[in-house]
PDB file of N, CA and C in Angstrom:
ATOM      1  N   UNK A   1     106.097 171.289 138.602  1.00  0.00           N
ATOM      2  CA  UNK A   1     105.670 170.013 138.073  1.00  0.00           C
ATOM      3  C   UNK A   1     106.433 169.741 136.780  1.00  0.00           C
ATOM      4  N   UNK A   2     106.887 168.556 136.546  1.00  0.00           N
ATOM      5  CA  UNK A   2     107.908 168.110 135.771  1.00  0.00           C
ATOM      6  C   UNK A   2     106.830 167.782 134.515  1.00  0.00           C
ATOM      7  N   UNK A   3     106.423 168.841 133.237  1.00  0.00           N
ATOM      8  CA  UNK A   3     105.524 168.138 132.106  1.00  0.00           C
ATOM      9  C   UNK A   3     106.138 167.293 131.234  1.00  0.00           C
ATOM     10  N   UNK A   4     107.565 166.250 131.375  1.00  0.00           N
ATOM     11  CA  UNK A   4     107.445 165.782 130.553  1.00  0.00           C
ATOM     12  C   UNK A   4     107.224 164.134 131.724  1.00  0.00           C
ATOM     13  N   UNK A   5     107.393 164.367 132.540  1.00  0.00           N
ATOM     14  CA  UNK A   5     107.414 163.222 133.443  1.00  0.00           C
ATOM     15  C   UNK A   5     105.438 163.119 133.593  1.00  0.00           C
ATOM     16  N   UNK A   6     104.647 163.910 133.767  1.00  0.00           N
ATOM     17  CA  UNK A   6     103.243 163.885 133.626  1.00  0.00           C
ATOM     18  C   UNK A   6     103.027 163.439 132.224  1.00  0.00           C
ATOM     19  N   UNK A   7     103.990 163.737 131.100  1.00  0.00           N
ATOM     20  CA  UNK A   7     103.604 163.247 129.617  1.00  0.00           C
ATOM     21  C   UNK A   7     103.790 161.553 129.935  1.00  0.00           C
ATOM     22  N   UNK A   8     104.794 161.191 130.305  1.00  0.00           N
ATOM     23  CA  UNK A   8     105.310 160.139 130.281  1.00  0.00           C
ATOM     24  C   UNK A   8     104.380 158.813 131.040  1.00  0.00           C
ATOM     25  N   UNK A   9     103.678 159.485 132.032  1.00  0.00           N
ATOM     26  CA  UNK A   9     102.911 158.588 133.025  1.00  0.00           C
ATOM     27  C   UNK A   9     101.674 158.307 132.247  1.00  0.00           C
ATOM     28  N   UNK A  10     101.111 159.826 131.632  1.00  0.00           N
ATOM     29  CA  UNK A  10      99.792 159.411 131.032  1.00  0.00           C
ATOM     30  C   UNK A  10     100.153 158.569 130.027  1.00  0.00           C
ATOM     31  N   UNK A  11     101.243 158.744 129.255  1.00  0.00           N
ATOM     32  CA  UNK A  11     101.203 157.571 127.863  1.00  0.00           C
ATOM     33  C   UNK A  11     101.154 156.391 128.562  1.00  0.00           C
ATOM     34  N   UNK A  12     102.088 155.858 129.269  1.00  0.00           N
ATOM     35  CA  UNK A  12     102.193 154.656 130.055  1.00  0.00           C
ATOM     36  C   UNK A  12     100.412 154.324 130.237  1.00  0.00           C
ATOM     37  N   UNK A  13      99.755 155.456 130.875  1.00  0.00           N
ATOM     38  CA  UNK A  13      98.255 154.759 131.390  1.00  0.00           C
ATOM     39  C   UNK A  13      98.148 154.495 130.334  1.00  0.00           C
ATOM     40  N   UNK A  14      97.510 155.560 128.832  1.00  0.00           N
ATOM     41  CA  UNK A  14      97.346 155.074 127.325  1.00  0.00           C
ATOM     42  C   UNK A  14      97.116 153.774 127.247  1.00  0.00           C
ATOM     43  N   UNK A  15      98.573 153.152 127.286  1.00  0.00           N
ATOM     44  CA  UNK A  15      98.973 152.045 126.457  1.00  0.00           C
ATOM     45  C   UNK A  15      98.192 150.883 127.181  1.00  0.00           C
ATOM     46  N   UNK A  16      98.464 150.979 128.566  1.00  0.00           N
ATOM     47  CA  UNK A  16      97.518 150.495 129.706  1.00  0.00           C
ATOM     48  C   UNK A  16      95.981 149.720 129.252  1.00  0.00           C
ATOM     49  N   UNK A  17      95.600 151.142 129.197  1.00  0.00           N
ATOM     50  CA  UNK A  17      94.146 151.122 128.826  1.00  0.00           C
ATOM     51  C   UNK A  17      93.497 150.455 127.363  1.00  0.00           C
ATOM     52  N   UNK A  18      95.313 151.009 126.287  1.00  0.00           N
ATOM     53  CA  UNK A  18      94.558 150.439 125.173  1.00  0.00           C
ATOM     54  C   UNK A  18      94.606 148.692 125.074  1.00  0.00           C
ATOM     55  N   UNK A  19      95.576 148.408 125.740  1.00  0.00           N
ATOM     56  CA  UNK A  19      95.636 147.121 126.055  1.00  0.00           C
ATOM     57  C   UNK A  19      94.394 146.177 126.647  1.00  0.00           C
ATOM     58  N   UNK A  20      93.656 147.122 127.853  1.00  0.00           N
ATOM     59  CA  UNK A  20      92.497 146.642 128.105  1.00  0.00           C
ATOM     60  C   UNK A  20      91.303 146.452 127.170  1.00  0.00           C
ATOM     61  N   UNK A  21      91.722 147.498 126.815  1.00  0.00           N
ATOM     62  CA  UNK A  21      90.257 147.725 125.670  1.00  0.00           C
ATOM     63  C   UNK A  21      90.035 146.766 124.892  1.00  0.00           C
ATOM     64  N   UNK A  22      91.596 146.485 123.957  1.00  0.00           N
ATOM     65  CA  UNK A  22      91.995 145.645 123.251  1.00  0.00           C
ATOM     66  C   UNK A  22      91.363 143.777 123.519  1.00  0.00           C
ATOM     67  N   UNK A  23      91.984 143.826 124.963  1.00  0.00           N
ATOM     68  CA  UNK A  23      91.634 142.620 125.159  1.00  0.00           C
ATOM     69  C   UNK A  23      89.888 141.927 125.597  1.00  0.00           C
ATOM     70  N   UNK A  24      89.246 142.782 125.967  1.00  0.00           N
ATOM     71  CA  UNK A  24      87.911 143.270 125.846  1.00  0.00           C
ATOM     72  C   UNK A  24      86.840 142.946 124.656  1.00  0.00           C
ATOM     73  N   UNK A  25      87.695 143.329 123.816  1.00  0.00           N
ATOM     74  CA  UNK A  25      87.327 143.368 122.533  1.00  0.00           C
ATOM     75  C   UNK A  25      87.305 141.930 122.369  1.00  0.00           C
ATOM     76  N   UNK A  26      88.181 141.821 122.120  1.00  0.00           N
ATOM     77  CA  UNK A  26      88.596 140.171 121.703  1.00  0.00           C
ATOM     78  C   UNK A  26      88.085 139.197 121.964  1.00  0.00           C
ATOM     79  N   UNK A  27      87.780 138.949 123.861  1.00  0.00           N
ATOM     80  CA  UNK A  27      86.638 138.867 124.364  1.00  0.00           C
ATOM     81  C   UNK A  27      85.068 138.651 123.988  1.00  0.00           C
ATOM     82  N   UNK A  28      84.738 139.625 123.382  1.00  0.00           N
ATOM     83  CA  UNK A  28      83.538 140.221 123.230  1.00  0.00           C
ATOM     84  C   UNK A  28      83.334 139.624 122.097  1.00  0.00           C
ATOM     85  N   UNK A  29      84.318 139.973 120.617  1.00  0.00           N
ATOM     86  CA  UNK A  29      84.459 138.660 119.523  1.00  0.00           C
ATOM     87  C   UNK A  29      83.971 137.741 119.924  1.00  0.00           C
ATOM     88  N   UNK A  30      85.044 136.978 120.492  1.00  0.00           N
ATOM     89  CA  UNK A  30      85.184 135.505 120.921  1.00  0.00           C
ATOM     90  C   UNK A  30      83.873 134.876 121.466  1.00  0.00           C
ATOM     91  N   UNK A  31      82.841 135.778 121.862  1.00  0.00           N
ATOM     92  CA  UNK A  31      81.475 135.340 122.564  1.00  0.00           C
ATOM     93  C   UNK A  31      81.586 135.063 123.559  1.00  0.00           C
ATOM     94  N   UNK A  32      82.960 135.530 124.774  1.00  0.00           N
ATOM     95  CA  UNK A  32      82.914 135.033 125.922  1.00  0.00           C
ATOM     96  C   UNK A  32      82.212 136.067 126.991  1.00  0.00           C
ATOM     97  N   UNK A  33      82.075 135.679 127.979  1.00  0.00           N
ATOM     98  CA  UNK A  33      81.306 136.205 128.814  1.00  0.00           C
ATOM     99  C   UNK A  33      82.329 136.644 129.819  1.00  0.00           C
ATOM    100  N   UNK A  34      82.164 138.147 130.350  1.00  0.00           N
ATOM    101  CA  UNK A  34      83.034 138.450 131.106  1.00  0.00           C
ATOM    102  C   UNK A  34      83.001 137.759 132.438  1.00  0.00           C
ATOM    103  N   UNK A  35      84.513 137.992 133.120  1.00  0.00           N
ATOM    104  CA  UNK A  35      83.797 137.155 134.514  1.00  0.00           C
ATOM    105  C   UNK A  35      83.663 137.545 135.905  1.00  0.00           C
ATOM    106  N   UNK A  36      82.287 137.047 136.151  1.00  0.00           N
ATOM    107  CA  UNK A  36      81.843 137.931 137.328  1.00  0.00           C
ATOM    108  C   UNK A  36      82.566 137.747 138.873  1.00  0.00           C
ATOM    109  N   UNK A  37      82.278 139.164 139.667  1.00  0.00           N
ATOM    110  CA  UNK A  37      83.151 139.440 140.388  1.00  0.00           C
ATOM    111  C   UNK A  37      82.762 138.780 142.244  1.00  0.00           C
ATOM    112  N   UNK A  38      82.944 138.323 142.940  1.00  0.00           N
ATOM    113  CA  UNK A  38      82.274 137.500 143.986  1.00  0.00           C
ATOM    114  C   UNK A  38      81.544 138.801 144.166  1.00  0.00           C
ATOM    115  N   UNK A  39      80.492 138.180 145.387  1.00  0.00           N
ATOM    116  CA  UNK A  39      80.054 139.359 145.821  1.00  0.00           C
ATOM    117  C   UNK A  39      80.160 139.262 147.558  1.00  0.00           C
ATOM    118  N   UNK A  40      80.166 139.735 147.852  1.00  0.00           N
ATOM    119  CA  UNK A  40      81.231 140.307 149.117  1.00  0.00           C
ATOM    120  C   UNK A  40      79.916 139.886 150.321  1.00  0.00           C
ATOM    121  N   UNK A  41      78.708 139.881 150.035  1.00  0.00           N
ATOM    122  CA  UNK A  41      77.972 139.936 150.646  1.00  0.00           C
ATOM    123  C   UNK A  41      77.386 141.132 152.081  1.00  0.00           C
ATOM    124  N   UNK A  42      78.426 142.125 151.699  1.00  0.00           N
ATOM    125  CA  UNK A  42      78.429 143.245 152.718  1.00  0.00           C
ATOM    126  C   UNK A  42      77.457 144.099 152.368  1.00  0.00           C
ATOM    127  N   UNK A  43      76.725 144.586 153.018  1.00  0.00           N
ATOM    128  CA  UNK A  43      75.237 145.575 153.029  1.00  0.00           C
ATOM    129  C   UNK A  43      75.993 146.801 152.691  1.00  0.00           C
ATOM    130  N   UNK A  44      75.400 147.562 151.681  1.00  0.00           N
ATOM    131  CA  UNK A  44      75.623 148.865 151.904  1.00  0.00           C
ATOM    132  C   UNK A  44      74.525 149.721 152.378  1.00  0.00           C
ATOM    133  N   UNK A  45      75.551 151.161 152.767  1.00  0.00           N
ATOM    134  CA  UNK A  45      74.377 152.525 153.202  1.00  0.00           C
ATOM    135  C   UNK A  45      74.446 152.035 154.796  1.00  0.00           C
ATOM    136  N   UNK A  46      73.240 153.004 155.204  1.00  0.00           N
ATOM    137  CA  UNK A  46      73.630 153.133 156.356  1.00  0.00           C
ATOM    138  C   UNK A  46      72.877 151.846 157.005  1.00  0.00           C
ATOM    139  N   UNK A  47      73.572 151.475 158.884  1.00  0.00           N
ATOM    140  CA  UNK A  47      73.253 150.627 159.774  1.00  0.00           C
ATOM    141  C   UNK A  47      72.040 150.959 160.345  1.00  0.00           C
ATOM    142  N   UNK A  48      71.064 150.117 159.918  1.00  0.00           N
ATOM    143  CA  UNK A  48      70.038 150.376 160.842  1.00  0.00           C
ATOM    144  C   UNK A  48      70.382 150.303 162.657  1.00  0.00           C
ATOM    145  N   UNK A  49      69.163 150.921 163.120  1.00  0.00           N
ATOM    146  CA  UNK A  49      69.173 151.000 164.706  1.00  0.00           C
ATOM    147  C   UNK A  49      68.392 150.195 165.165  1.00  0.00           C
ATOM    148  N   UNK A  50      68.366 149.831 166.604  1.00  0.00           N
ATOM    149  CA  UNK A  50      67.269 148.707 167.384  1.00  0.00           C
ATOM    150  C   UNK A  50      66.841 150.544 168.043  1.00  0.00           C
ATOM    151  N   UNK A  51      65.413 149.899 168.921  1.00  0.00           N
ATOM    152  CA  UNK A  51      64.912 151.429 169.572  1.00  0.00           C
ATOM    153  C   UNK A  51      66.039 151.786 170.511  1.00  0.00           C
ATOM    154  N   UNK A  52      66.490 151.202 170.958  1.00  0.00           N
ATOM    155  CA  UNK A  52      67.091 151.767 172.114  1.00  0.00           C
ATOM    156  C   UNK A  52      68.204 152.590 171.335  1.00  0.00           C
ATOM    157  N   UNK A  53      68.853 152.301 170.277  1.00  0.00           N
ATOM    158  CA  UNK A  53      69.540 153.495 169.854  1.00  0.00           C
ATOM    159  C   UNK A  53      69.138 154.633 169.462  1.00  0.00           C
ATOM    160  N   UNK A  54      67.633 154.295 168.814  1.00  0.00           N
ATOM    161  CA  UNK A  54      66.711 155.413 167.652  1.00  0.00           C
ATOM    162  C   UNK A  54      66.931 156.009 169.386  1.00  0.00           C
ATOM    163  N   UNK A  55      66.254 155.828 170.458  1.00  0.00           N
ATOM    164  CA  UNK A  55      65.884 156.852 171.647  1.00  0.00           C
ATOM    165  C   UNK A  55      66.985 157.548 172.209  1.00  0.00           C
ATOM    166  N   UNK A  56      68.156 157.146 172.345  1.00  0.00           N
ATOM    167  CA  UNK A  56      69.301 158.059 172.410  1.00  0.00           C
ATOM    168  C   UNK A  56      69.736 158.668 171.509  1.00  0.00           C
ATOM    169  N   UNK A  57      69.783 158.862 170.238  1.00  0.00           N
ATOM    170  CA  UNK A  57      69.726 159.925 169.187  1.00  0.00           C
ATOM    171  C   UNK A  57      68.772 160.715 169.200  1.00  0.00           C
ATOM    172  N   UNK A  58      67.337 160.322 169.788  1.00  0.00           N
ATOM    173  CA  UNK A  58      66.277 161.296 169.833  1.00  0.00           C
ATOM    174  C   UNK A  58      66.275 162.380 170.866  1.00  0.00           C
ATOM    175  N   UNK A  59      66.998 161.414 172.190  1.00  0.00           N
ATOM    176  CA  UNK A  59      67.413 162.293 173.316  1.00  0.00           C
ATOM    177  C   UNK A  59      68.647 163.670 172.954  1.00  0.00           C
ATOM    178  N   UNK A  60      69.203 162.648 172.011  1.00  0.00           N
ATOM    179  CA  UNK A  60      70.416 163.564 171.644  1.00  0.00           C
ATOM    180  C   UNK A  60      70.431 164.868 171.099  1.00  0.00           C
ATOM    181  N   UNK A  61      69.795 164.618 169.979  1.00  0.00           N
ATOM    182  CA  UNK A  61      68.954 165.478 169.203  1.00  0.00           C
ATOM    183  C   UNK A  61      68.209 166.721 169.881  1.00  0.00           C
ATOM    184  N   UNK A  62      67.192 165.936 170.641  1.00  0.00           N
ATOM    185  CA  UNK A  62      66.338 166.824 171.455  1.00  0.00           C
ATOM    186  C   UNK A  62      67.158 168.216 172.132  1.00  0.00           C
ATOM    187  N   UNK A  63      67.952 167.178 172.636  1.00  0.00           N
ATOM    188  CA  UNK A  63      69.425 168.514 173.922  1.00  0.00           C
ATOM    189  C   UNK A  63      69.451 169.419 172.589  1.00  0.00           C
ATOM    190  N   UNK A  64      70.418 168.864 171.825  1.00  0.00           N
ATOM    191  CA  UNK A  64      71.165 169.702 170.881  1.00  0.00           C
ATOM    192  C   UNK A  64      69.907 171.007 170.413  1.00  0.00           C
ATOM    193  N   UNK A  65      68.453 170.660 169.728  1.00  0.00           N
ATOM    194  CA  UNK A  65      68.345 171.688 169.124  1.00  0.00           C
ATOM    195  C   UNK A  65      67.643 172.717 170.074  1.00  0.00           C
ATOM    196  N   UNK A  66      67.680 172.211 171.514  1.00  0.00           N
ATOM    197  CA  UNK A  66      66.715 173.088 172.267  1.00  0.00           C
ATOM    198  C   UNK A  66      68.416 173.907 172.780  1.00  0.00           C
ATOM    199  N   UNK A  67      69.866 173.561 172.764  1.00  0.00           N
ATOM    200  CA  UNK A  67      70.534 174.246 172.438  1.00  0.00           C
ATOM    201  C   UNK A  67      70.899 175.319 171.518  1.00  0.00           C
ATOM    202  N   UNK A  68      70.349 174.884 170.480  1.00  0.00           N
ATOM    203  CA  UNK A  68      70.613 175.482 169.343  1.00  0.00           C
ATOM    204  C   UNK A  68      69.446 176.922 169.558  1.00  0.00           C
ATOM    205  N   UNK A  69      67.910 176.735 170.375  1.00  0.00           N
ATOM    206  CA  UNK A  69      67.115 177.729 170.227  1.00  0.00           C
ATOM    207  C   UNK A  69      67.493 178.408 170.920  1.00  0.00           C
ATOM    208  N   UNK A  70      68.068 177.906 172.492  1.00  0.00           N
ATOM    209  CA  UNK A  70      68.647 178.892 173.258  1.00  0.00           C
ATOM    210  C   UNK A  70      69.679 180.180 173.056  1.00  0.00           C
ATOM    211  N   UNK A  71      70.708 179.353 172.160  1.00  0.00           N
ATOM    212  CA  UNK A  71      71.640 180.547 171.975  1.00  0.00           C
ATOM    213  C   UNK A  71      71.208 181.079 171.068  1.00  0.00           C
ATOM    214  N   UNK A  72      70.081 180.899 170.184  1.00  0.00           N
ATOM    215  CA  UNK A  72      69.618 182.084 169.095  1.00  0.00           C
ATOM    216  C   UNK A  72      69.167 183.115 169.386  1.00  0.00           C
ATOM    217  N   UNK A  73      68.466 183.412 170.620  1.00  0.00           N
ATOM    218  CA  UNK A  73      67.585 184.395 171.355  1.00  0.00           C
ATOM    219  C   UNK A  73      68.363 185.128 171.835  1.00  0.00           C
TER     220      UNK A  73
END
């Protein structure tokens, strides 16, 4: 790994960042209000199921752990 080329990238972020900060600030002075971001309207976490899926995961399930007791014995 090349440390002066890793020196070189992080300063670059640095300056980056102090720039953000900077302008943030100024911002924040100024009394403006940051500005908000759309919202996507996409659900997070997981997809709920209708029954008929919950019952094939239950079926699924079922196989699997009466697999799982079998080969323990």
């Amino acid at each position: 790994m090349d440390l002066s080329k890793a020196l070189e990238d992080l300063y670059a972020e640095k300056e980056k960042l102090e720039r953000a900060i900077a302008s943030l600030e100024a911002l924040q002075r100024a009394g403006g209000e940051l500005p908000r971001l759309p919202n996507s309207g996409k659900r997070r976490g997981r997809k709920s199921m209708n029954l008929q899926e919950r019952a094939e995961v239950s079926e699924r399930m079922k196989k699997y752990w009466a697999n799982r007791r079998k080969h323990k014995t």
